[in-house]
Protein backbone atom coordinates (compact mmCIF):
# COMPACT_ATOMS: atom_id res chain seq x y z
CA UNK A 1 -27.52 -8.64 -5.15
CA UNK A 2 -23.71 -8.66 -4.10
CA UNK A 3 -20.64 -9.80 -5.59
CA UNK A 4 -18.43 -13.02 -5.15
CA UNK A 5 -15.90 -12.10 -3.91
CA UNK A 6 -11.93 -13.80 -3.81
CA UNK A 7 -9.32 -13.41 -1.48
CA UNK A 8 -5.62 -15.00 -3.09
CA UNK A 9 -3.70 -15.38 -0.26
CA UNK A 10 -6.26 -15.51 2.71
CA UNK A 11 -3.33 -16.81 5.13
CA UNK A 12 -1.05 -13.63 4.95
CA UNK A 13 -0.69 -10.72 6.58
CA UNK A 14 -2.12 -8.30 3.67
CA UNK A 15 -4.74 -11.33 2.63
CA UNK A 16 -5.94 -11.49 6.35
CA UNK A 17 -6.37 -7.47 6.55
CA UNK A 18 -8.24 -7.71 3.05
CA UNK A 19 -10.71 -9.84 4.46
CA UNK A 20 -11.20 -7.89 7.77
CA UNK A 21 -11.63 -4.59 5.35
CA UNK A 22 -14.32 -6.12 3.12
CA UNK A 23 -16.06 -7.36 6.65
CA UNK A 24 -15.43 -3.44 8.04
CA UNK A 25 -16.56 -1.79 4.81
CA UNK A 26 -19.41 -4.03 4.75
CA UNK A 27 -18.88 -4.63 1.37
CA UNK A 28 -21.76 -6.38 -0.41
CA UNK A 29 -20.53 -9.75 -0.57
CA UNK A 30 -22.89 -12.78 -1.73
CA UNK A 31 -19.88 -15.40 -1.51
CA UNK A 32 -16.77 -15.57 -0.41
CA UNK A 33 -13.99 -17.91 -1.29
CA UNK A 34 -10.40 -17.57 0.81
CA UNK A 35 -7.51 -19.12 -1.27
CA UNK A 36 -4.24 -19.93 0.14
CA UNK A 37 -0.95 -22.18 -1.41
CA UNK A 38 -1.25 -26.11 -0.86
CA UNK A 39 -0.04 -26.41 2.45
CA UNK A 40 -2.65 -23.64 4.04
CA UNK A 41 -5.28 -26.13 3.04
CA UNK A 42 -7.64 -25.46 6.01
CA UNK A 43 -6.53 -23.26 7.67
CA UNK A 44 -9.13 -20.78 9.74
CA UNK A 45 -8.91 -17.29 8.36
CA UNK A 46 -12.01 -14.77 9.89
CA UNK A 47 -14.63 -12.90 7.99
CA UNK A 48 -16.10 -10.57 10.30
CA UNK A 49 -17.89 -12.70 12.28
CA UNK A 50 -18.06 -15.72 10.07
CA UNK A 51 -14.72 -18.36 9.80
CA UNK A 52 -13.29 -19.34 6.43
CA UNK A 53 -11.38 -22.25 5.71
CA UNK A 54 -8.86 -21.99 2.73
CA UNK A 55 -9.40 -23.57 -0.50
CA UNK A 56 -6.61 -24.73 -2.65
CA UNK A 57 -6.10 -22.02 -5.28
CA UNK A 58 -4.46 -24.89 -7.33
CA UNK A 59 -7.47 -25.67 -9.59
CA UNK A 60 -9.67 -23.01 -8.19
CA UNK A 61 -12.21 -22.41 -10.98
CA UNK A 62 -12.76 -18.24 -11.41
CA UNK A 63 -15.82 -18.85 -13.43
CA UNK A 64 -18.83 -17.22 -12.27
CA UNK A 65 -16.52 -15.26 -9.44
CA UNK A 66 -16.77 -11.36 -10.10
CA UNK A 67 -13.57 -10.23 -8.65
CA UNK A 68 -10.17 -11.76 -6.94
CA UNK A 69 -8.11 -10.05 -4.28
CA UNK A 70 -4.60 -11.02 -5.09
CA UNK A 71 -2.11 -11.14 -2.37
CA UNK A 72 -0.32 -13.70 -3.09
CA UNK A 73 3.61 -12.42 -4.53
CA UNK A 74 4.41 -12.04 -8.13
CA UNK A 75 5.99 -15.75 -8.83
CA UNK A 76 2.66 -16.89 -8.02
CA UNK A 77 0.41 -14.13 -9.49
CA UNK A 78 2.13 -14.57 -12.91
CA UNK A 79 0.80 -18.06 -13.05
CA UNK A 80 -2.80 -17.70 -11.57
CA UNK A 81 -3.90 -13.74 -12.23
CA UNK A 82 -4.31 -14.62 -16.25
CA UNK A 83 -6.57 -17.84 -15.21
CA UNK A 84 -8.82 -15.69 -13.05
CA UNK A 85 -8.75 -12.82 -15.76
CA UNK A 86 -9.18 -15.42 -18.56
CA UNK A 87 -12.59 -17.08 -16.24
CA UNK A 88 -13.66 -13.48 -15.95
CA UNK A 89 -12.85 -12.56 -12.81
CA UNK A 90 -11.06 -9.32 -12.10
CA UNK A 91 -7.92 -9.13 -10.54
CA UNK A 92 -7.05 -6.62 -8.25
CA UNK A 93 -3.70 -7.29 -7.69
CA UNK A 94 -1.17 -6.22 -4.69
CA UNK A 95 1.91 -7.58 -5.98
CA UNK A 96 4.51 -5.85 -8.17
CA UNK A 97 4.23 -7.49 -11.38
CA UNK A 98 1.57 -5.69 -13.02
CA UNK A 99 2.10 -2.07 -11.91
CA UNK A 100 4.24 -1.08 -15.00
CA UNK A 101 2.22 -2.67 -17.75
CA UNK A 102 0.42 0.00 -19.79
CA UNK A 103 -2.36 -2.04 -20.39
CA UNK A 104 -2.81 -2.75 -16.33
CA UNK A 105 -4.56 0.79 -14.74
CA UNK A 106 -2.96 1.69 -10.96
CA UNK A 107 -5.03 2.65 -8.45
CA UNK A 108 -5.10 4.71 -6.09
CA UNK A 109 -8.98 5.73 -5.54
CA UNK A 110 -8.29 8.87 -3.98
CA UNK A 111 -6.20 9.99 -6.97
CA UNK A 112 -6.97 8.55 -10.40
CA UNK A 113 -10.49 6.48 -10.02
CA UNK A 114 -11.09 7.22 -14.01
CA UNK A 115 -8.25 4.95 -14.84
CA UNK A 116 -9.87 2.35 -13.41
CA UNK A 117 -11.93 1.58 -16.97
CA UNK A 118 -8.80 0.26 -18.49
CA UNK A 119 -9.07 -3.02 -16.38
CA UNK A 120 -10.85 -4.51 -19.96
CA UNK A 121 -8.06 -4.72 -21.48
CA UNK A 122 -6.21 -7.76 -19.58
CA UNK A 123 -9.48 -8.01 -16.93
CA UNK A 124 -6.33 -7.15 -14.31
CA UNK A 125 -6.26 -3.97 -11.81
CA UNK A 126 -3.00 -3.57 -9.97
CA UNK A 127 -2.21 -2.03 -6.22
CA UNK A 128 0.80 0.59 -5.88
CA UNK A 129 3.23 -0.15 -3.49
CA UNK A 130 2.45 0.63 0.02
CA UNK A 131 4.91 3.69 0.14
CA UNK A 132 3.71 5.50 -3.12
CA UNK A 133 0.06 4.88 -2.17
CA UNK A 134 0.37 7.35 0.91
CA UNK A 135 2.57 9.21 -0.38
CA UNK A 136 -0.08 10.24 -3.72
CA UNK A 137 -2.93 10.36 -1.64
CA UNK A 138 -0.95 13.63 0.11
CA UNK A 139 0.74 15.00 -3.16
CA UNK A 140 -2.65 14.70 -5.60
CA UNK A 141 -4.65 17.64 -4.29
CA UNK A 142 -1.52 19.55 -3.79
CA UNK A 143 -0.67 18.99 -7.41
CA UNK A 144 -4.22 20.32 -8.47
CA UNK A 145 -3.61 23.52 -6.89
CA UNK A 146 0.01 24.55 -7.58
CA UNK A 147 1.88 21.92 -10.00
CA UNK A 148 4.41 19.85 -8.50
CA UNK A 149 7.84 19.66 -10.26
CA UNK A 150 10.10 17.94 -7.75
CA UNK A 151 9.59 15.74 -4.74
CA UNK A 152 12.61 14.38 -2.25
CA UNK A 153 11.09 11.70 -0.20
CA UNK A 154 13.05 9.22 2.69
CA UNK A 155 11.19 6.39 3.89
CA UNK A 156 10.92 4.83 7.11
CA UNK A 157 9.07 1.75 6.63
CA UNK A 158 7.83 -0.86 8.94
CA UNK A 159 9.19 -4.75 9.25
CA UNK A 160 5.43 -5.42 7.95
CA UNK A 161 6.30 -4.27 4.73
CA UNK A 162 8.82 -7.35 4.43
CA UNK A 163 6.29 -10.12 5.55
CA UNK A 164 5.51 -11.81 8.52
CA UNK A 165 9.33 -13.30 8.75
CA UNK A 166 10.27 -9.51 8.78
CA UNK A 167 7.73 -9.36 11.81
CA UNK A 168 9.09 -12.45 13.69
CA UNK A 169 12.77 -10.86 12.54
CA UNK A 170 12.41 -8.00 14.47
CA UNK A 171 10.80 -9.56 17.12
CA UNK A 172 13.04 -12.65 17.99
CA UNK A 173 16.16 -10.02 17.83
CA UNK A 174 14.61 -7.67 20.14
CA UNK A 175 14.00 -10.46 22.58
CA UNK A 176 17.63 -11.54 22.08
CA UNK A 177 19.09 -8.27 22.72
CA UNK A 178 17.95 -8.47 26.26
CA UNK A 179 18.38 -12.38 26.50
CA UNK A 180 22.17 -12.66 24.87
CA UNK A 181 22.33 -16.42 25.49
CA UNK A 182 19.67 -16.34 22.15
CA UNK A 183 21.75 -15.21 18.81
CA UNK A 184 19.21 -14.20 16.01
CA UNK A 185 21.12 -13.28 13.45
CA UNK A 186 19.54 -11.65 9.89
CA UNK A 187 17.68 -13.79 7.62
CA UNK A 188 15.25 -11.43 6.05
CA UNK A 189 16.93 -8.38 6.67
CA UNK A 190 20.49 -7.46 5.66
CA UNK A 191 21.49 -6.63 8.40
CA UNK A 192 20.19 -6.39 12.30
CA UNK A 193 16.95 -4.94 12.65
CA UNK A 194 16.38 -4.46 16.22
CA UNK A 195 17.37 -0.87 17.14
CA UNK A 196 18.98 0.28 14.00
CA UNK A 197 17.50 1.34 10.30
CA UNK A 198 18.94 -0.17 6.98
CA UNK A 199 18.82 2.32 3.95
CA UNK A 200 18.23 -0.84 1.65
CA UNK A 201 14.71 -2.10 0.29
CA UNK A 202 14.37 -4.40 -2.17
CA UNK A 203 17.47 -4.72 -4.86
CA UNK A 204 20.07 -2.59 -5.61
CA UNK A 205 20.05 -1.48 -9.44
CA UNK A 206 23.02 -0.33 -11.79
CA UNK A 207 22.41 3.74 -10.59
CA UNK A 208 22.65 2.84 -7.10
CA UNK A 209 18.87 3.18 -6.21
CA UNK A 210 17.43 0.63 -4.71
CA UNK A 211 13.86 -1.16 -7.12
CA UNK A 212 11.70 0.44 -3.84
CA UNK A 213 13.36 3.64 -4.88
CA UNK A 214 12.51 2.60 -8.53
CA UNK A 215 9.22 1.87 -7.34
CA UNK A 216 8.44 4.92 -5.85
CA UNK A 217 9.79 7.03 -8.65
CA UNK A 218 7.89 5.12 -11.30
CA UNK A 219 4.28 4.32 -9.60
CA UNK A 220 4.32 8.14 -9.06
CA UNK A 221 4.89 9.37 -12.70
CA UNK A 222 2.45 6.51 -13.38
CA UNK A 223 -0.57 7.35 -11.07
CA UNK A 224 -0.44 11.15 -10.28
CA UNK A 225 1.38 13.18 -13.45
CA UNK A 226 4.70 11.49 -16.06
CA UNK A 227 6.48 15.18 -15.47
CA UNK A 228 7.09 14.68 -11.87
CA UNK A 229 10.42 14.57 -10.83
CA UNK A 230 10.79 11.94 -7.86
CA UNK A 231 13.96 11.28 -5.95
CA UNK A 232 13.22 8.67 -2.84
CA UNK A 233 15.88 6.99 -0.29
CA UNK A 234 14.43 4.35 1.28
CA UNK A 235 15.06 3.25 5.15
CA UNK A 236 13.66 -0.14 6.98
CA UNK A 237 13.45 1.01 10.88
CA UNK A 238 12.07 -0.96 13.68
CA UNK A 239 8.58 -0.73 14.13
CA UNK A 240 5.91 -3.24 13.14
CA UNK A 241 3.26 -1.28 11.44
CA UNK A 242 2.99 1.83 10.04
CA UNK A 243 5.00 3.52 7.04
CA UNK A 244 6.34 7.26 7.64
CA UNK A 245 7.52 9.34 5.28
CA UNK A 246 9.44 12.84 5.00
CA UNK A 247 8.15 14.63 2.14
CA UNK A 248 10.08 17.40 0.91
CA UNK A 249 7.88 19.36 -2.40
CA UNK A 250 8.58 21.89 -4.74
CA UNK A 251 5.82 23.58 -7.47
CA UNK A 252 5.76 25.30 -10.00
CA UNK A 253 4.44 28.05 -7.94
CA UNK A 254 4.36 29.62 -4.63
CA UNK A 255 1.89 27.50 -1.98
CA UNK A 256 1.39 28.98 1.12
CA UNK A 257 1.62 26.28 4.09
CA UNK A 258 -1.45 27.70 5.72
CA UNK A 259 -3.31 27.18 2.44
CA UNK A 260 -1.76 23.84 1.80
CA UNK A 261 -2.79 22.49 5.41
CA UNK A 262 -6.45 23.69 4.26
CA UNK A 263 -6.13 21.97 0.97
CA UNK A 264 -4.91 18.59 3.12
CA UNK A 265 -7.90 18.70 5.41
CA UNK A 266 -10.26 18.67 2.66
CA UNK A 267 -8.80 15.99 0.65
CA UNK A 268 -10.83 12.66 0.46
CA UNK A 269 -8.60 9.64 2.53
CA UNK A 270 -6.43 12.47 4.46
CA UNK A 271 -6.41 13.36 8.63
CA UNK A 272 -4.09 16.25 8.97
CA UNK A 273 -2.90 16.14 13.05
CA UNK A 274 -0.72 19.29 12.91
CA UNK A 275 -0.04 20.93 15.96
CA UNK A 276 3.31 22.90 16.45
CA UNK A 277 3.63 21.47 20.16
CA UNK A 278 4.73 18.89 21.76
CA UNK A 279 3.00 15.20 20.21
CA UNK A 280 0.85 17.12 18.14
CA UNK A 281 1.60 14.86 15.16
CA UNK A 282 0.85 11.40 13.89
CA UNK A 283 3.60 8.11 14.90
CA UNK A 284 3.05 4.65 13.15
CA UNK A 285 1.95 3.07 16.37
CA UNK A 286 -0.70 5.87 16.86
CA UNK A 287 -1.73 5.36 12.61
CA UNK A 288 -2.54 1.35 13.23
CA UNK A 289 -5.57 -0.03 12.46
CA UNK A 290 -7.05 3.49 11.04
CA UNK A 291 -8.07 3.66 7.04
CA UNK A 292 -6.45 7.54 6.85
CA UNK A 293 -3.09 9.01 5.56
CA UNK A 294 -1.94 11.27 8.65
CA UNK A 295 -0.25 14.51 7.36
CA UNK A 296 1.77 16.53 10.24
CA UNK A 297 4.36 18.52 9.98
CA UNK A 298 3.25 20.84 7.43
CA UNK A 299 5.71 23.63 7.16
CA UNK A 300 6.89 26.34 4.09
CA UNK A 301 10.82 25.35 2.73
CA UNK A 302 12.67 28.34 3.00
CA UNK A 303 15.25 27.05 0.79
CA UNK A 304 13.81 27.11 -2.28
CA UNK A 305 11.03 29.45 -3.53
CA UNK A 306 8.24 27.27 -3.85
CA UNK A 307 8.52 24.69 -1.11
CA UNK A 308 6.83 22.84 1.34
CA UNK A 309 7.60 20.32 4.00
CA UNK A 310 5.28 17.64 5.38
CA UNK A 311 5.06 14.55 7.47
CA UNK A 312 2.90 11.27 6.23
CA UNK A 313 2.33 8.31 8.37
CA UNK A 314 0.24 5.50 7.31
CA UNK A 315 -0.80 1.89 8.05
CA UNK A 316 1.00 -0.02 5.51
CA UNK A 317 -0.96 -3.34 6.09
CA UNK A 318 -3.93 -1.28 5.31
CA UNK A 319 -3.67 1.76 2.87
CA UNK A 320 -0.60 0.64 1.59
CA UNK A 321 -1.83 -3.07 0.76
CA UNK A 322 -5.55 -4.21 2.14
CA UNK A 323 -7.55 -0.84 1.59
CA UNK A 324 -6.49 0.33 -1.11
CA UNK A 325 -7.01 -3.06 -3.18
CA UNK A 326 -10.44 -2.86 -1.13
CA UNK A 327 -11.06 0.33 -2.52
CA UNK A 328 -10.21 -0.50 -5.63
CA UNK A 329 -13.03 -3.24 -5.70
CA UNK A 330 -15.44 -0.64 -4.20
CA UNK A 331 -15.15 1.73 -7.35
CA UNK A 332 -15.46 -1.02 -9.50
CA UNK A 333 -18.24 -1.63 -8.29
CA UNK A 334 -19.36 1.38 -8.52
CA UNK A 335 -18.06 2.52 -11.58
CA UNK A 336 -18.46 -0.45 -13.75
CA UNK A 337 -19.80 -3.64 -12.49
CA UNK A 338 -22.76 -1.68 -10.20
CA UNK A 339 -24.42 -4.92 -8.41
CA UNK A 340 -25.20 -4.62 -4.53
């Protein structure tokens, strides 16, 4: 006996890549509904090897539907995540608007799984945002060993991470770089995309941080340990997929980076590629389509007595959206709702 299963969003990027996950994972699905706004009414989205064509989540009843993958923006979740959760339905939700209610557990399985019982309390689950969920995976068994008291982390995050008009951005500018007689000038972005980085994500706020910064600072007190101090600058760059990150950690005591690399390799969701040569490390393009966090770059800070340095590269349409939420669903099911 399996669960029915909902995918919010079917139409997306991250509601597409949900879909292929469950169908990877072979999750044990009975039924499967893919939702999508009004004017996705029909459209083809693929379930492994079946094709699903989108309901209207307008009306949707949630009764007798165990849980909903919600990709879907928070405008939208805010009006249909408390129907589903009301019908009984879980919501496992990928959008913002969730993540800093204290009744709402975030997830990252890899990290805290035994918050996931507080779901009860509003019948909602909600994902991290794609560059805290790599970035936890990497500093949780760390933390366990030697305490972390201060991370410095930059960002450079993929045009995926702003939608698929980020996507097409980036695209339609590179194309009119070489073909000048085609102007493409920024819509999503604030400024030009193609070949160049924008330290801006999201808002600016009254300190001068950006709400990704915000994000990133808050999701990681939230999930891994409140007395972590977290300091982020966040960059969009040109690439597609793939987030990277440059991770700069101190504890509370000394970690060798020999030990630390061991540590890595044996943590659950983690590939450490870390070779002092030439390519022996992890790019985004080489991280697509895989369900790991890549560390490289693993290396003692000399500036500071107990420091290390690391590299962290992950697909952001999958552990930083898709597979994580999928995840998510999979310890339920485990955990609490055990069918299948």
């Amino acid at each position: 006996m399996g669960y029915k299963i909902v995918v919010a969003g079917a139409t997306g990027n991250v509601g597409r890549e949900m879909l292929n996950i469950l169908a990877e994972r072979q999750f044990p699905v009975d039924e499967i509904a893919a939702l999508a706004s009004r004017r996705s009414i029909g459209t083809e989205v693929s379930f492994g090897d079946k094709t699903l064509k989108t309901k209207d989540i307008e009306g949707f009843d949630f009764t007798g539907w165990d849980m909903a993958l919600f990709a879907i923006g928070s405008e939208a979740t805010k009006k249909y995540a408390p129907i589903a959760a009301k019908a009984g339905c879980v919501v496992i939700d990928n959008s913002s608007l969730y993540r800093y209610d204290a009744d709402v557990p975030l997830i990252v399985p890899e990290v805290n799984a035994d918050a996931i019982t507080g779901y009860s309390k509003k019948n909602i689950i909600a994902n991290p945002n794609c560059s805290t969920a790599q970035m936890v995976v990497a500093l949780k068994p760390l933390h366990d060993r030697a305490k972390i008291k201060r991370v410095v982390v930059s960002t450079y995050q993929a045009t995926s991470g702003a939608g698929k008009e980020g996507v097409d951005e980036l695209w339609d500018q590179t194309k009119s770089i070489y073909n000048p007689t085609q102007e493409v000038p920024p819509k999503k972005f604030q400024k030009q995309i193609a070949f160049n980085v924008i330290p801006h994500i999201d808002v600016f706020m009254e300190d001068g941080s950006t709400k990704e910064e915000w994000k990133m600072v808050v999701e990681t007190k939230k999930i891994v340990d409140p007395s972590i101090k977290v300091t982020a600058t966040c960059v969009r760059v040109p690439v597609f997929v793939g987030h990277a990150e440059s991770v700069n950690i101190e504890f509370e005591e000394f970690l060798d980076e020999d030990e630390a690399r061991d540590i890595l390799r044996e943590a659950p969701g983690i590939m450490v590629v870390d070779k002092r040569e030439d390519g022996g490390y992890v790019t985004p393009v080489e991280c697509v389509g895989d369900f790991a966090t890549f560390i490289s770059r693993i290396r003692q800070d000399s500036t500071i007595d107990n420091g290390i340095n690391l590299w962290c590269v992950s697909d952001n349409l999958r552990k930083g959206a898709a597979l994580n939420a999928v995840q998510i669903a999979e310890t339920l099911g485990n955990r609490v709702l055990q069918k299948g």
